[in-house]
PDB file of N, CA and C in Angstrom:
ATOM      1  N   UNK A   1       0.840  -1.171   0.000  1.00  0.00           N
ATOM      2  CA  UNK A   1       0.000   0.000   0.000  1.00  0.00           C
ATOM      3  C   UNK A   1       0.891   1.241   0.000  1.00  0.00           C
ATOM      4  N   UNK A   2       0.692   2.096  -0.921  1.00  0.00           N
ATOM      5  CA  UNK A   2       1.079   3.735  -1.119  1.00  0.00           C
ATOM      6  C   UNK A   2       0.156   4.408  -0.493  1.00  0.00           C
ATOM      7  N   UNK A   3       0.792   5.414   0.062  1.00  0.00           N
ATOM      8  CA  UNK A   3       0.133   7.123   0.414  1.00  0.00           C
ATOM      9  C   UNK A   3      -0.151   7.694  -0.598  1.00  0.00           C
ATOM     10  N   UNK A   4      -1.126   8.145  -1.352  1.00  0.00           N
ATOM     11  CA  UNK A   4      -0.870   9.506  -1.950  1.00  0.00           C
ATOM     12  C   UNK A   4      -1.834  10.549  -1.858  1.00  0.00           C
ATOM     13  N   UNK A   5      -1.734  11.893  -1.826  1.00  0.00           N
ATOM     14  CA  UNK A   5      -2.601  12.898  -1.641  1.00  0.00           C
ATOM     15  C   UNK A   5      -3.417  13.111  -2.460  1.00  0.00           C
ATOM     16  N   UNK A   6      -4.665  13.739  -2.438  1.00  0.00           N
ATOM     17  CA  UNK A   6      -5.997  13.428  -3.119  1.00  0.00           C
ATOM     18  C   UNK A   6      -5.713  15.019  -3.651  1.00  0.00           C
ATOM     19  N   UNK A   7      -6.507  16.217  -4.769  1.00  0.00           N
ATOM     20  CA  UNK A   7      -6.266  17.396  -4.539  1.00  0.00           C
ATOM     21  C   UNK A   7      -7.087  18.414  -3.853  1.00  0.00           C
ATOM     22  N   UNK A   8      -7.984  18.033  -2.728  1.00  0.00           N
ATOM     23  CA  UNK A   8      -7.940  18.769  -1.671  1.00  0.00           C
ATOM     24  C   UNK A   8      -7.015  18.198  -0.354  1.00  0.00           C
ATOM     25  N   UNK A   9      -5.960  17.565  -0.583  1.00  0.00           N
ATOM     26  CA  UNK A   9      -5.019  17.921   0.864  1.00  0.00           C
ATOM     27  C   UNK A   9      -4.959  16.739   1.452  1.00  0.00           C
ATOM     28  N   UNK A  10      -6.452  15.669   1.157  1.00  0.00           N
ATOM     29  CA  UNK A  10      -6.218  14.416   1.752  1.00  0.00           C
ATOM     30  C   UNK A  10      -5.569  13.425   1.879  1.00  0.00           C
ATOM     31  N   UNK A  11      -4.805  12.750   2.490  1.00  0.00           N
ATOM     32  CA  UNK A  11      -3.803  11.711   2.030  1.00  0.00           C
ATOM     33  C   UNK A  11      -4.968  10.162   1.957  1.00  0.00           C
ATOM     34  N   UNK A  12      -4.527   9.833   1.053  1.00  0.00           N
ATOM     35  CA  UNK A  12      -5.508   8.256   0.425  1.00  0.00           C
ATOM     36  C   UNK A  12      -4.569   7.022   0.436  1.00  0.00           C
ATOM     37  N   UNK A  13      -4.871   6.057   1.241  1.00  0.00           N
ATOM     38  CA  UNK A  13      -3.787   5.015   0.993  1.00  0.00           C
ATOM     39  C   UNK A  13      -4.681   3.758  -0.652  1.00  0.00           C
ATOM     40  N   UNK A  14      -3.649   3.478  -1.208  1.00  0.00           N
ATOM     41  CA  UNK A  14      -3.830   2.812  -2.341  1.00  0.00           C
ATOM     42  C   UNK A  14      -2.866   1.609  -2.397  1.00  0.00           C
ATOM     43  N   UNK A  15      -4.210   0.153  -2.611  1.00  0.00           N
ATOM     44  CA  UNK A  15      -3.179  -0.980  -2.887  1.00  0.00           C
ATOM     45  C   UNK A  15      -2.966  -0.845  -3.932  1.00  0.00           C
ATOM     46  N   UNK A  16      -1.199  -1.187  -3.843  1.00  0.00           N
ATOM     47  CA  UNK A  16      -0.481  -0.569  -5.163  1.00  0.00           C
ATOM     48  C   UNK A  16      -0.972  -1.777  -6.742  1.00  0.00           C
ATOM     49  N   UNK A  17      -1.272  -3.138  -5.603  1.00  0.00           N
ATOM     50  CA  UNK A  17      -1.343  -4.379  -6.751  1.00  0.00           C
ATOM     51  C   UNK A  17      -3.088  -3.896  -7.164  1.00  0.00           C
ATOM     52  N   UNK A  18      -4.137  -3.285  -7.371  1.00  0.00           N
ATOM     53  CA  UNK A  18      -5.456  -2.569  -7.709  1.00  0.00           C
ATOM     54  C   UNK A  18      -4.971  -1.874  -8.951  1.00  0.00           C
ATOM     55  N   UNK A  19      -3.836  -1.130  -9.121  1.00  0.00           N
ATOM     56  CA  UNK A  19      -3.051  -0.083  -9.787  1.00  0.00           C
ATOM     57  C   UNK A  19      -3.506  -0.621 -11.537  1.00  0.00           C
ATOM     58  N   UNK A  20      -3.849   0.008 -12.086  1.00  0.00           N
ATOM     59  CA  UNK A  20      -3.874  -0.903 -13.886  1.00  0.00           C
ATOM     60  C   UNK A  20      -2.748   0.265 -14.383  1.00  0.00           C
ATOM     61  N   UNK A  21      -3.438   1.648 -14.296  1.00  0.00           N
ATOM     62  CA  UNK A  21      -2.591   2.355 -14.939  1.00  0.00           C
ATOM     63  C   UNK A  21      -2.582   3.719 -14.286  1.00  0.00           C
ATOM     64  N   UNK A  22      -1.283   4.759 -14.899  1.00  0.00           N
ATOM     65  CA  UNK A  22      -1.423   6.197 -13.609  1.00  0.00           C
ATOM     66  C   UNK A  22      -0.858   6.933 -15.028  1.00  0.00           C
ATOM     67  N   UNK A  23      -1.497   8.186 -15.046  1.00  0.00           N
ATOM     68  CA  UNK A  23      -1.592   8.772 -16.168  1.00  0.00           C
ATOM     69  C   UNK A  23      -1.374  10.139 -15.983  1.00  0.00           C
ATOM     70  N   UNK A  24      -0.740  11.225 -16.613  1.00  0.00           N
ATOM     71  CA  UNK A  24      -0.312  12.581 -16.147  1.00  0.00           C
ATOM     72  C   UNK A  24      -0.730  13.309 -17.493  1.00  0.00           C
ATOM     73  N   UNK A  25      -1.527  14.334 -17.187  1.00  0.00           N
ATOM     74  CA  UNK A  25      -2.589  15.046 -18.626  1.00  0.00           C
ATOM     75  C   UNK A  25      -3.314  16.532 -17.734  1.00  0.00           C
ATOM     76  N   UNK A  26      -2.949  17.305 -17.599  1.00  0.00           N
ATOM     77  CA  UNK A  26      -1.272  17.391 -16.588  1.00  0.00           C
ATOM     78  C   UNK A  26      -2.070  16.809 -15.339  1.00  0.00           C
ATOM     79  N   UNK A  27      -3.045  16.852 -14.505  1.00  0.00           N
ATOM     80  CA  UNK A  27      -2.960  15.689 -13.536  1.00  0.00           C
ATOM     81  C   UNK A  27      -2.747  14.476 -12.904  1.00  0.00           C
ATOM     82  N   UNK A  28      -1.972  14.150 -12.354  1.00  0.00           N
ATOM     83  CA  UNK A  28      -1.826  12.794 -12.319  1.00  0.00           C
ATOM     84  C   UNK A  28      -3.159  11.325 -12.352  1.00  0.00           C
ATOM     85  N   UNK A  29      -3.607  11.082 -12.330  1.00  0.00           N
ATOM     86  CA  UNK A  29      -4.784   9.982 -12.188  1.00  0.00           C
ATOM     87  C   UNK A  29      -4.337   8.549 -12.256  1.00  0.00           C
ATOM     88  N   UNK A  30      -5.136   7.541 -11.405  1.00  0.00           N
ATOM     89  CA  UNK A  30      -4.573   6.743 -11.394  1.00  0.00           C
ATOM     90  C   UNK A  30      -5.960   5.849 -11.087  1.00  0.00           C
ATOM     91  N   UNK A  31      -5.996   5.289 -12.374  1.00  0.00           N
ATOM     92  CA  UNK A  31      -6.932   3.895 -12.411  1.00  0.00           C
ATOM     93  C   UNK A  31      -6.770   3.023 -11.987  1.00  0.00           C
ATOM     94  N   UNK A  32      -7.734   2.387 -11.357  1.00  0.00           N
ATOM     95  CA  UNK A  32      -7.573   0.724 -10.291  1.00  0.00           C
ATOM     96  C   UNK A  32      -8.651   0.052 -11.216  1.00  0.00           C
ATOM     97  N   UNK A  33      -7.831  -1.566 -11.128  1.00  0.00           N
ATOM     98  CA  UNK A  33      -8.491  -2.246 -11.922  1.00  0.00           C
ATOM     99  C   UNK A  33      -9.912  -2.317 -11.931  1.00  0.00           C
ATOM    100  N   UNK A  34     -10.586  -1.802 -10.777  1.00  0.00           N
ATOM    101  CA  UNK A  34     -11.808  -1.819 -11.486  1.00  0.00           C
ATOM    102  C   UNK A  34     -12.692  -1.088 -11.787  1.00  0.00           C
ATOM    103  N   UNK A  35     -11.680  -0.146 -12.250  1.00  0.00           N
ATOM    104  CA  UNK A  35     -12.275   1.082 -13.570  1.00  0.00           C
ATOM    105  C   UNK A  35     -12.348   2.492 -12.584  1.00  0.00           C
ATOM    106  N   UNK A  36     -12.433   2.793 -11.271  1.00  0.00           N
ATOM    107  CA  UNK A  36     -12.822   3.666 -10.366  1.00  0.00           C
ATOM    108  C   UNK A  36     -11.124   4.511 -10.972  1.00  0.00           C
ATOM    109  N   UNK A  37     -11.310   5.690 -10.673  1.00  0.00           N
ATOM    110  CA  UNK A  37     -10.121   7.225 -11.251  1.00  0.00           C
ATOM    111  C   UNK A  37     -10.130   7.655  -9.703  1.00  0.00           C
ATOM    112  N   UNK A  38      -8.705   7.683  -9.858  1.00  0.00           N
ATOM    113  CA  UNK A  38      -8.614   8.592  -8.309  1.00  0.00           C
ATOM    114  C   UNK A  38      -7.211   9.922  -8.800  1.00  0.00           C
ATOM    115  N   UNK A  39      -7.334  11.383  -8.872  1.00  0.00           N
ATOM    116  CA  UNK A  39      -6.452  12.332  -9.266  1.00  0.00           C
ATOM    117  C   UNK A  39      -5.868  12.876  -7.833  1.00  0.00           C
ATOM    118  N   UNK A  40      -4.606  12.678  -7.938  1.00  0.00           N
ATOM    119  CA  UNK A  40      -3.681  12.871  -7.300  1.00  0.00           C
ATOM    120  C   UNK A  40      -2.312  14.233  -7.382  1.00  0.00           C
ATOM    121  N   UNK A  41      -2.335  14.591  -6.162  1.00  0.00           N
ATOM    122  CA  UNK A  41      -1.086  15.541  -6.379  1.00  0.00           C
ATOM    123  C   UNK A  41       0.132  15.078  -6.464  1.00  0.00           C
ATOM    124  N   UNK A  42       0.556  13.989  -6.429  1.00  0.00           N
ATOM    125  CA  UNK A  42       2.128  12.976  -6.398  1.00  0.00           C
ATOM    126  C   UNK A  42       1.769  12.957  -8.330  1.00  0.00           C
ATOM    127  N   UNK A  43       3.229  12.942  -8.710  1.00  0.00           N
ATOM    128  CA  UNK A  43       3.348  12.803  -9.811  1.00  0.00           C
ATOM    129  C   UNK A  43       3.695  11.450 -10.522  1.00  0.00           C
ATOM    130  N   UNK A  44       3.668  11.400 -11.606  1.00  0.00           N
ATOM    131  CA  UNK A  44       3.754   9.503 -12.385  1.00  0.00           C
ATOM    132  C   UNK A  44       4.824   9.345 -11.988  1.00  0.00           C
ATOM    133  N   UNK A  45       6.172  10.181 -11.832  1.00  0.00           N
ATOM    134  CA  UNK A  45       7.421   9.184 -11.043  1.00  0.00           C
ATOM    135  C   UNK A  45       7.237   8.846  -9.939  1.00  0.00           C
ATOM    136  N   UNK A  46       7.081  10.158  -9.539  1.00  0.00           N
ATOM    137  CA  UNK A  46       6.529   9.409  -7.733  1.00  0.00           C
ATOM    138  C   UNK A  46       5.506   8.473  -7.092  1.00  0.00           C
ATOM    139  N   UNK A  47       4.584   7.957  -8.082  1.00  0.00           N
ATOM    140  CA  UNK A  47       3.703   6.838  -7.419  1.00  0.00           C
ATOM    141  C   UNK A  47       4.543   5.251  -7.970  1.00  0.00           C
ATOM    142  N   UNK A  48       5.446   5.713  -9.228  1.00  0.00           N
ATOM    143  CA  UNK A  48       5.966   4.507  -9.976  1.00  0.00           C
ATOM    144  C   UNK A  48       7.316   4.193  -8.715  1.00  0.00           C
ATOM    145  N   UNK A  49       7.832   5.348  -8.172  1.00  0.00           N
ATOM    146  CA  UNK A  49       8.900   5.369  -7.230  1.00  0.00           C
ATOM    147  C   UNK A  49       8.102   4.394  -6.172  1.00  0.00           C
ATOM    148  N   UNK A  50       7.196   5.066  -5.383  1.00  0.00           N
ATOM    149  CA  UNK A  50       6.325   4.147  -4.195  1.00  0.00           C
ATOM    150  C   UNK A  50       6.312   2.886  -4.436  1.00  0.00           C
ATOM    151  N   UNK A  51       5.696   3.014  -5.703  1.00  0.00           N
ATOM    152  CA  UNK A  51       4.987   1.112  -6.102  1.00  0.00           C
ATOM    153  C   UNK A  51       6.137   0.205  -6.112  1.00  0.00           C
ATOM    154  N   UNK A  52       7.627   0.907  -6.349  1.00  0.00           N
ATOM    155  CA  UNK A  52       8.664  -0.177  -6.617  1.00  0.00           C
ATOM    156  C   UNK A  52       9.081  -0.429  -4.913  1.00  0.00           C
ATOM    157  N   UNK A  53       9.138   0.370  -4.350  1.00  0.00           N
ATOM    158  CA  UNK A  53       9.532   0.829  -3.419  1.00  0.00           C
ATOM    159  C   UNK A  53       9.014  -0.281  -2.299  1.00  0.00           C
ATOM    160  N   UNK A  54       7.386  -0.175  -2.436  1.00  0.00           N
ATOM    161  CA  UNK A  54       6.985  -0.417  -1.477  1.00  0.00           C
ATOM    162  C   UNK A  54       7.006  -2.566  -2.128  1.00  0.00           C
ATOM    163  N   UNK A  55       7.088  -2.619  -3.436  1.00  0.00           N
ATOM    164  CA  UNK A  55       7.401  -3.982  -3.744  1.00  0.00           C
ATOM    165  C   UNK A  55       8.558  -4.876  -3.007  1.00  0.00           C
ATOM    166  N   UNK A  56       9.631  -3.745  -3.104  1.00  0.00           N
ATOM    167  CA  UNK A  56      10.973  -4.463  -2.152  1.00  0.00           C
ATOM    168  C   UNK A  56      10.757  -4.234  -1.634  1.00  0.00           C
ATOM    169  N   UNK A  57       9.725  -3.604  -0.518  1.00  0.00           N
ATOM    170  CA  UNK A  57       9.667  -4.060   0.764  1.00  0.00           C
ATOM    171  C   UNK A  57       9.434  -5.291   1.173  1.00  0.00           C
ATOM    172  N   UNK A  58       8.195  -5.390   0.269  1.00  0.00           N
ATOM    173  CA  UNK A  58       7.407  -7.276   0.494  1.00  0.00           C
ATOM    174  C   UNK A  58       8.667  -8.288   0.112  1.00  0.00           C
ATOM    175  N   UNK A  59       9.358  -8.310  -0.548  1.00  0.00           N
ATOM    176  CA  UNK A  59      10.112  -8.804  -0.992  1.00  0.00           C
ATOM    177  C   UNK A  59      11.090  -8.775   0.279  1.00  0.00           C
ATOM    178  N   UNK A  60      11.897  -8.122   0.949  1.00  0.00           N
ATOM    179  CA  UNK A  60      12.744  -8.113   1.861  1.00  0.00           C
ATOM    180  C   UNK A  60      12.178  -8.924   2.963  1.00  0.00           C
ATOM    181  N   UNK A  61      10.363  -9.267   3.150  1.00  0.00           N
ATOM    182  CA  UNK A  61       9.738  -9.262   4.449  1.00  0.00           C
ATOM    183  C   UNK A  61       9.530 -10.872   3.914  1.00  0.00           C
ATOM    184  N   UNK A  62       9.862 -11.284   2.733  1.00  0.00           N
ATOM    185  CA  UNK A  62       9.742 -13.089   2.642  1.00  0.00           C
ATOM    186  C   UNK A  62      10.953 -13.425   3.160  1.00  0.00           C
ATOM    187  N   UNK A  63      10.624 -14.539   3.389  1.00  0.00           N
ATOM    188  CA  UNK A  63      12.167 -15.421   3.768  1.00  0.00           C
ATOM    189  C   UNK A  63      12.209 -16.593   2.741  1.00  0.00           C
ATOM    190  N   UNK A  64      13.493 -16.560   2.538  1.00  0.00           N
ATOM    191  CA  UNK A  64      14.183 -17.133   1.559  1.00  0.00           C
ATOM    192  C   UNK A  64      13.842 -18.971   1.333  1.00  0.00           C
ATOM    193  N   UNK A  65      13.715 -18.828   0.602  1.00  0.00           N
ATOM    194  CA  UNK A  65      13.307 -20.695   0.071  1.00  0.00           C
ATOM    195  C   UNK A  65      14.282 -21.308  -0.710  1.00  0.00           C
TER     196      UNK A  65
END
């Protein structure tokens, strides 16, 4: 799950794996797979930064097989 701010001020947490696509026209927006738009003040690097981000986290938090 990412933080990102809504554009009145709110911070919105978002499961990043929901994510289909995040689009900048000039707002950022960011579609969840099931079709719902949420416009955001974080920009397309910065939610693509989070989403990797917060991936190696999960990744660091498995143990090794």
């Amino acid at each position: 799950m990412i933080t990102v701010t809504r554009l009145n001020g709110k911070p919105i947490v978002v499961n990043v794996e929901l994510i289909r696509t995040v689009e900048e026209n000039p707002d950022t927006t960011i579609t969840l797979i099931n079709g719902d738009h949420m416009i955001v003040k974080e920009s397309m690097s910065e939610i693509v930064t989070k989403s990797i981000d917060y991936g190696r986290h999960l990744r660091r938090l498995m143990s090794p097989s």
